[in-house]
Protein backbone atom coordinates (compact mmCIF):
# COMPACT_ATOMS: atom_id res chain seq x y z
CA UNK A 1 11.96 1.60 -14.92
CA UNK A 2 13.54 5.77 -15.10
CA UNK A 3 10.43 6.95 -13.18
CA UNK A 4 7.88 6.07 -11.32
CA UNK A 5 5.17 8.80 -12.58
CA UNK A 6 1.68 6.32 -12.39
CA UNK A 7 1.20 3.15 -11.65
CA UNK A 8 -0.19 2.31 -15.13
CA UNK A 9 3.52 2.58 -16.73
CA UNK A 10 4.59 -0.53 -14.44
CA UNK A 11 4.64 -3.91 -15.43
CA UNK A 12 2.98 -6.12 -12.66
CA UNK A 13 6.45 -7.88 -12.55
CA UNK A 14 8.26 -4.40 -12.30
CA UNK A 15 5.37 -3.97 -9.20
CA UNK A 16 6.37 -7.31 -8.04
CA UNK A 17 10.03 -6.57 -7.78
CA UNK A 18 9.22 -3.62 -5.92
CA UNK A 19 7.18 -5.33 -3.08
CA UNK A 20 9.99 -8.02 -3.12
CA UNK A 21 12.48 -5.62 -2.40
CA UNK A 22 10.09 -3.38 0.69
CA UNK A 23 10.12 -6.63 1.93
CA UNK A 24 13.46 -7.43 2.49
CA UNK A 25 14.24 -3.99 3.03
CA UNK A 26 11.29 -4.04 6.01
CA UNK A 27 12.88 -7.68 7.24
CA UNK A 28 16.66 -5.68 7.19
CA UNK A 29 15.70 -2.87 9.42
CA UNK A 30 13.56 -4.69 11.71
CA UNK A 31 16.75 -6.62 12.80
CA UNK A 32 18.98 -3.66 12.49
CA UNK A 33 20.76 -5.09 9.20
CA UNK A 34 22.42 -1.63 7.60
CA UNK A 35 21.42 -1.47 4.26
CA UNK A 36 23.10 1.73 2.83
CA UNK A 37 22.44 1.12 -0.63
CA UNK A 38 22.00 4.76 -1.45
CA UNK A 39 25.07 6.15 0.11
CA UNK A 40 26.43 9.23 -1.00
CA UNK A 41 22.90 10.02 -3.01
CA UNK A 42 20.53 13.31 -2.68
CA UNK A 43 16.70 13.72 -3.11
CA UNK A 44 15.47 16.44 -3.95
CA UNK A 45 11.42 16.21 -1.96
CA UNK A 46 9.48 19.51 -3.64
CA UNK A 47 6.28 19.83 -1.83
CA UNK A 48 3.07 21.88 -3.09
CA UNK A 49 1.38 19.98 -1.12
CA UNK A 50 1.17 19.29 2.83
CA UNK A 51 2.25 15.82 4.40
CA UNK A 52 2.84 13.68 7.73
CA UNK A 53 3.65 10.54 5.63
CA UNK A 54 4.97 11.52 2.90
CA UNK A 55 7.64 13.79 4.08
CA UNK A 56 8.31 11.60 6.87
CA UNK A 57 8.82 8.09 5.01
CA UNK A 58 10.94 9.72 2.16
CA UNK A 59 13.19 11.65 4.69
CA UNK A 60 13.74 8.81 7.21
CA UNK A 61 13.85 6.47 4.00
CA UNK A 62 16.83 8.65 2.42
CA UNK A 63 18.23 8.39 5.86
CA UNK A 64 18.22 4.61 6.37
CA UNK A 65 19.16 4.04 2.91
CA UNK A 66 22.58 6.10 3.55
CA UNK A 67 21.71 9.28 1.57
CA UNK A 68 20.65 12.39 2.21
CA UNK A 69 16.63 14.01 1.58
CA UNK A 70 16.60 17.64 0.73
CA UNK A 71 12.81 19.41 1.74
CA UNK A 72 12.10 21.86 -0.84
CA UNK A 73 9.00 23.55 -0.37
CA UNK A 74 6.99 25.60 -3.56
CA UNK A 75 7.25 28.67 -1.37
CA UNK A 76 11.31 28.59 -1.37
CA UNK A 77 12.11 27.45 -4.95
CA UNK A 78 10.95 29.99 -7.96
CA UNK A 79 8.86 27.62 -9.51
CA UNK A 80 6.35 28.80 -6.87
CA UNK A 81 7.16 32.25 -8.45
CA UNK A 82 6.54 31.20 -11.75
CA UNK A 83 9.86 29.76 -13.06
CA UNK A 84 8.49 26.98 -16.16
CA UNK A 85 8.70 23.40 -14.93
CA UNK A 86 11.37 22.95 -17.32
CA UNK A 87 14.20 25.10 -15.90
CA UNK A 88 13.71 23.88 -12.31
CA UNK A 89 13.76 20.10 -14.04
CA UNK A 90 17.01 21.13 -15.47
CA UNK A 91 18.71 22.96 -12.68
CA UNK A 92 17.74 20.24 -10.10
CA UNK A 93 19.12 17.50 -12.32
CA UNK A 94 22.44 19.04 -12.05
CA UNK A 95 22.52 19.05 -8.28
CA UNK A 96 20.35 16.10 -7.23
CA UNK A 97 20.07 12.27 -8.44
CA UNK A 98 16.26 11.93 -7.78
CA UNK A 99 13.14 14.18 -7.49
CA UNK A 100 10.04 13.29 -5.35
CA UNK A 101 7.28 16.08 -6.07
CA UNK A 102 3.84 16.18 -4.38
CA UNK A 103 1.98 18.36 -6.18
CA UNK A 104 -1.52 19.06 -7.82
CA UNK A 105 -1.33 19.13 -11.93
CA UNK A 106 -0.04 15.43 -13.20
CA UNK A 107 1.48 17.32 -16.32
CA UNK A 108 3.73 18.95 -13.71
CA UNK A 109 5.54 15.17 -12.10
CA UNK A 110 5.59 14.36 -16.51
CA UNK A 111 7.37 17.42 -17.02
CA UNK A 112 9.90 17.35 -14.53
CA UNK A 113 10.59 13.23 -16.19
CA UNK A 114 10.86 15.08 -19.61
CA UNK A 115 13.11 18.06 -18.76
CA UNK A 116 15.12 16.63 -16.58
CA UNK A 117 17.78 13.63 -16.61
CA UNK A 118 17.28 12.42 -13.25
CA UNK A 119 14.76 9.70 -11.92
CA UNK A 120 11.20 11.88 -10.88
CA UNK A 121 9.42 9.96 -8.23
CA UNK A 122 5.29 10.64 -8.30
CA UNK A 123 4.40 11.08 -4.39
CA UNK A 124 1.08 12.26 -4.94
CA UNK A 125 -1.05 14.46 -7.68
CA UNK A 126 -4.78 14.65 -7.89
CA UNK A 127 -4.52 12.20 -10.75
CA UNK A 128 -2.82 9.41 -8.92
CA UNK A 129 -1.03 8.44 -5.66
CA UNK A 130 1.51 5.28 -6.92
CA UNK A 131 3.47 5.67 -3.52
CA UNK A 132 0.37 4.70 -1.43
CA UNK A 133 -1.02 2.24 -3.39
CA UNK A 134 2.46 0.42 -3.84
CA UNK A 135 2.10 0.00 0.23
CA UNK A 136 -1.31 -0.83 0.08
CA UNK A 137 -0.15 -3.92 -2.37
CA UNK A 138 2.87 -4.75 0.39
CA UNK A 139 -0.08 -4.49 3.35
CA UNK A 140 -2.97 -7.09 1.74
CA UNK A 141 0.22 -9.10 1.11
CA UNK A 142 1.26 -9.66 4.29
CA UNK A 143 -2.25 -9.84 5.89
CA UNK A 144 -3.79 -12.55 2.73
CA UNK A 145 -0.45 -14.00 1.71
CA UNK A 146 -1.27 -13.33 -2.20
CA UNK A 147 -3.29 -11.30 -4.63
CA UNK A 148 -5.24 -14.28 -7.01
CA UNK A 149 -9.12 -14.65 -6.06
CA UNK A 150 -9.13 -11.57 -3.84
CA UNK A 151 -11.81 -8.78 -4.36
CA UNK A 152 -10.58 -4.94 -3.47
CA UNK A 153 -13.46 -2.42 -3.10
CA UNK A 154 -13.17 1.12 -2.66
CA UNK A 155 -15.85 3.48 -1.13
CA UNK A 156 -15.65 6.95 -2.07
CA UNK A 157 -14.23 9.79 -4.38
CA UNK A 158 -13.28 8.74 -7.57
CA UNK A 159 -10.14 10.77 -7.42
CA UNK A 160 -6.56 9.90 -6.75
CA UNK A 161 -6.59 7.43 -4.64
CA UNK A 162 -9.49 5.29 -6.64
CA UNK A 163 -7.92 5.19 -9.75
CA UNK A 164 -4.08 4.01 -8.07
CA UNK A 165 -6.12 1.10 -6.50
CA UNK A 166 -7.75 0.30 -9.55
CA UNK A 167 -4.70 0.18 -11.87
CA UNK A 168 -2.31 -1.51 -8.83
CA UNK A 169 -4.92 -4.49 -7.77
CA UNK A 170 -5.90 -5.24 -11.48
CA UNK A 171 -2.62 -5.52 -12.55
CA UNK A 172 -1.86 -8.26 -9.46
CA UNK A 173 -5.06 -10.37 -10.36
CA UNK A 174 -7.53 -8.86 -7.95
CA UNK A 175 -11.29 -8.06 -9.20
CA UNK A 176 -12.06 -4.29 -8.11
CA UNK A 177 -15.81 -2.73 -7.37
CA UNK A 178 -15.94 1.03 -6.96
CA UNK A 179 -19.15 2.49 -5.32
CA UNK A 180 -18.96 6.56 -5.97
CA UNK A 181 -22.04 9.09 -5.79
CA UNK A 182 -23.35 10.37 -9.30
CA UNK A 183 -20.80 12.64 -10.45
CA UNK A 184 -17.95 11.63 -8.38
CA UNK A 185 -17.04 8.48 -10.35
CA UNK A 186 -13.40 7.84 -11.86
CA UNK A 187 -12.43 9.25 -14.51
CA UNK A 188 -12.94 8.53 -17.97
CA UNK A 189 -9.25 6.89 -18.43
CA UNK A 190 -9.22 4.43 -15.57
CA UNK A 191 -12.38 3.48 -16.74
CA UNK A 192 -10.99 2.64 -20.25
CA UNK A 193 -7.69 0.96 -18.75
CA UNK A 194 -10.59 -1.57 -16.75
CA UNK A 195 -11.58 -2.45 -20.13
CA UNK A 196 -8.34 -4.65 -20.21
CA UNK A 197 -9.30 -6.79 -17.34
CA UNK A 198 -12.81 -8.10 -18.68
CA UNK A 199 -15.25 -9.33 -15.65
CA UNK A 200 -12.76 -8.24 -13.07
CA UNK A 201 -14.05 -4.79 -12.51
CA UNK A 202 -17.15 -3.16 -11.36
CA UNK A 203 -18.52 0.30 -11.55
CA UNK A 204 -21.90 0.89 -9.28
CA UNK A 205 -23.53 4.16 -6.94
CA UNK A 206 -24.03 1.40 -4.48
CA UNK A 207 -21.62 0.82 -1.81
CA UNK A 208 -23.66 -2.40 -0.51
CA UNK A 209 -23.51 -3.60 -4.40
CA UNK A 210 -19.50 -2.84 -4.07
CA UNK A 211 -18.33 -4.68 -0.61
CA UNK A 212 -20.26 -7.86 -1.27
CA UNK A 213 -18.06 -10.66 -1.13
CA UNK A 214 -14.93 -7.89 -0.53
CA UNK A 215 -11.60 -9.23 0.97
CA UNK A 216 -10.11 -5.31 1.48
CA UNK A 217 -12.04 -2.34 1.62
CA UNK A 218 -10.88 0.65 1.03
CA UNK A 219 -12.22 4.24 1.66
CA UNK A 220 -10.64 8.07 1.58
CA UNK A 221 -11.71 11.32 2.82
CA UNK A 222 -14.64 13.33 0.92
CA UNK A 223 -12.89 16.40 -0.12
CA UNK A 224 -9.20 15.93 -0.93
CA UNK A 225 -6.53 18.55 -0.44
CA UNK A 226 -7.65 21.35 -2.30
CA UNK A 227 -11.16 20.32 -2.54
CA UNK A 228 -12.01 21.70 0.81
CA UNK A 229 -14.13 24.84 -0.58
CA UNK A 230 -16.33 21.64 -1.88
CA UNK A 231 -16.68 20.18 1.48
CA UNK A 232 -20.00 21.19 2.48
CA UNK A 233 -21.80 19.92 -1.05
CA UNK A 234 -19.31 16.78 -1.10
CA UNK A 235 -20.77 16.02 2.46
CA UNK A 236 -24.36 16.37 1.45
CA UNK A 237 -23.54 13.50 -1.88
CA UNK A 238 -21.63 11.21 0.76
CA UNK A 239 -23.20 11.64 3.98
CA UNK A 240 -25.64 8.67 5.02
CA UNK A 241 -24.62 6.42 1.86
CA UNK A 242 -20.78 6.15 1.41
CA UNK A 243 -19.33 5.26 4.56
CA UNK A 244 -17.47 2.19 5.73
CA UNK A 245 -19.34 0.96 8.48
CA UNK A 246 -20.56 -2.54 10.33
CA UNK A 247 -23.63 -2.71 8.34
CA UNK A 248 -21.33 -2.57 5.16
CA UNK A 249 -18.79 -4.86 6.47
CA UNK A 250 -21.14 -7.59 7.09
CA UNK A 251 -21.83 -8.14 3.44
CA UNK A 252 -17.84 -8.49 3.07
CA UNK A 253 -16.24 -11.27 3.46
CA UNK A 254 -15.03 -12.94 6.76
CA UNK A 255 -11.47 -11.85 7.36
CA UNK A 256 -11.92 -8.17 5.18
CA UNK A 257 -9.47 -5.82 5.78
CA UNK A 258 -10.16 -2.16 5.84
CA UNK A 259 -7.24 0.30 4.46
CA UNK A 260 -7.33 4.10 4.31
CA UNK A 261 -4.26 6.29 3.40
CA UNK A 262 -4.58 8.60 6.39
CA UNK A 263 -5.84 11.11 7.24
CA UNK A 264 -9.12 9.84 8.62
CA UNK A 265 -12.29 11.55 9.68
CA UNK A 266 -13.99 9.47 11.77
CA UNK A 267 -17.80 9.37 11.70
CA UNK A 268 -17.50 10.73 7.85
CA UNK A 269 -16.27 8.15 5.49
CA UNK A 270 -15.67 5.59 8.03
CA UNK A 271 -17.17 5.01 11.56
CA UNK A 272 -14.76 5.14 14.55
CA UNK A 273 -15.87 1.36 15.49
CA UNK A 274 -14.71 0.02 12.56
CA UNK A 275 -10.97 2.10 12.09
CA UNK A 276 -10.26 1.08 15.63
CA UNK A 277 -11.18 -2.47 14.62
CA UNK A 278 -9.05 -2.54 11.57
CA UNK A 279 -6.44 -0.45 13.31
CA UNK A 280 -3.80 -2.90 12.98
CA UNK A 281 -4.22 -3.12 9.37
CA UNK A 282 -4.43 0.39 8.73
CA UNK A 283 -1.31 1.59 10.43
CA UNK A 284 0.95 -1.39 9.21
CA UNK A 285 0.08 -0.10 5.75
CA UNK A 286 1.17 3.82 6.84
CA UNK A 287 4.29 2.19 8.12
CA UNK A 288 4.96 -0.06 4.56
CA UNK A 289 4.73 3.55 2.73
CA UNK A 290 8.69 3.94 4.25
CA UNK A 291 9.46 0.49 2.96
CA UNK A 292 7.55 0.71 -0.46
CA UNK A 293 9.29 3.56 -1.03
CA UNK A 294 12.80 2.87 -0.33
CA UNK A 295 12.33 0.25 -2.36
CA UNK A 296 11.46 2.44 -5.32
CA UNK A 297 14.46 4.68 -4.47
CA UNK A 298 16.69 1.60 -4.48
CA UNK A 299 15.04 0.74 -8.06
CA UNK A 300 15.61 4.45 -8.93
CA UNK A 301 18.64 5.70 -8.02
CA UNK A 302 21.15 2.90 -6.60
CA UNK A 303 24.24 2.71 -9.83
């Protein structure tokens, strides 16, 4: 493991490893156990995108770990000037031992691996959000005790956030249903990686189809960042139909749990009944995105 770029490049025993690890690293500072296993280390976080949890978790991760978390926003580096991917990979390499990039373009976080000699950790692109799903895996852990038998359905875009569920609770033995509106479905490449996992994953326009049986639901806004020019016809597909809701969570099963990456608009893809129901859940898997990812820095970037 040199990067973590999408989930699809891990192994389920490299994904494995890493929940072991958030684990302990979760059990160390809950009893105030140092754990400086990146002292002395530097991460460079570039941000073209906005964040409360991402830039949080990483800095106070870097922290805890014993290194230090550099904030480098696209307006203060050239590449948002138009300096190639390439040169800022290679000048950052020299200074820094890891780089976390939120960003749009996918190609960009593969570029960064290529050019530069440093691990390149994938916090978010509108391809795929690895970081988030990684502490999504650590949450229905704790909550189920296991992954074998369970059924993860997701309600919603078929954007970034569908496809890292898809790839991360396939690979640990869970059967997936999607439920998207016409024209919002995954893409074409998730769809083929499902092909791998015969019978354990379903396709369908209809969200009641989707969350029968379901042991975790899970649902995202209706325009993602940089989307929002699309709100207004993205509202009109979802509204009425694609919301997680009681009358949806009484075909689930008894016990479902309900997970959203934040941030959530209640009364849009999810009522405010059911968040505050599920709030528990929901925030315990915000808090594992500090402990999944130190756990990928560890696996990154400790000699």
């Amino acid at each position: 493991m040199k990067h973590l770029l999408t989930l699809e490049q891990l192994s389920k025993e490299e994904i494995l490893e890493i929940l072991n690890l958030a684990d302990q690293l979760k059990f160390q500072r809950n009893n105030n156990i140092e754990h400086h296993l990146l002292k002395g280390k530097t991460l460079g976080m570039v941000f073209q995108k906005s964040s409360t949890r991402t830039r949080v978790s990483f800095e106070v991760g870097m922290y805890e770990l014993g290194g230090y978390a550099l904030f480098l926003s696209s307006r203060d580096l050239q590449i948002g000037r138009g300096e190639p991917v390439e040169d800022t990979a290679r000048v950052l390499s020299r200074y820094l031992d890891g780089i976390m990039i939120r960003t749009y373009k996918q190609s960009e976080v593969e570029d960064l691996a290529k050019y530069g000699s440093i691990p390149v950790i994938n916090a978010l692109t509108d391809y795929c959000h690895p970081c988030q799903v990684l502490a999504d895996l650590m949450t229905i852990r704790e909550f189920k005790g296991g992954f074998d038998g369970l059924k993860a359905t997701f309600i919603g875009d078929g954007f970034n956030m569908a496809n890292s569920i898809i790839v991360g609770c396939l690979k640990l033995g869970m059967r997936v249903s999607i439920a998207s509106p016409k024209g919002y479905e995954i893409c074409e490449h998730i769809q083929e990686f499902a092909k791998q996992y015969p019978g354990m994953f379903e396709m369908t326009n209809d969200p009641m189809v989707a969350a029968k049986g379901a042991d975790v639901v899970f649902t995202d806004v209706w325009a993602s960042m940089g989307e929002e020019q699309e709100a207004e016809v993205r509202r009109k597909a979802f509204e009425g139909k694609y919301q997680v809701n009681e009358e949806l969570m009484a075909v689930c099963n008894e016990g479902c749990m309900v997970q959203h990456c934040l941030p959530a608009h209640r009364g849009e893809e999810i009522t405010a009944d059911v968040f505050e129901a599920h709030a528990n859940e929901i925030f315990e898997e915000a808090e594992n995105r500090l402990h999944a990812q130190k756990a990928v820095m560890v696996k990154l970037m400790k000699d």
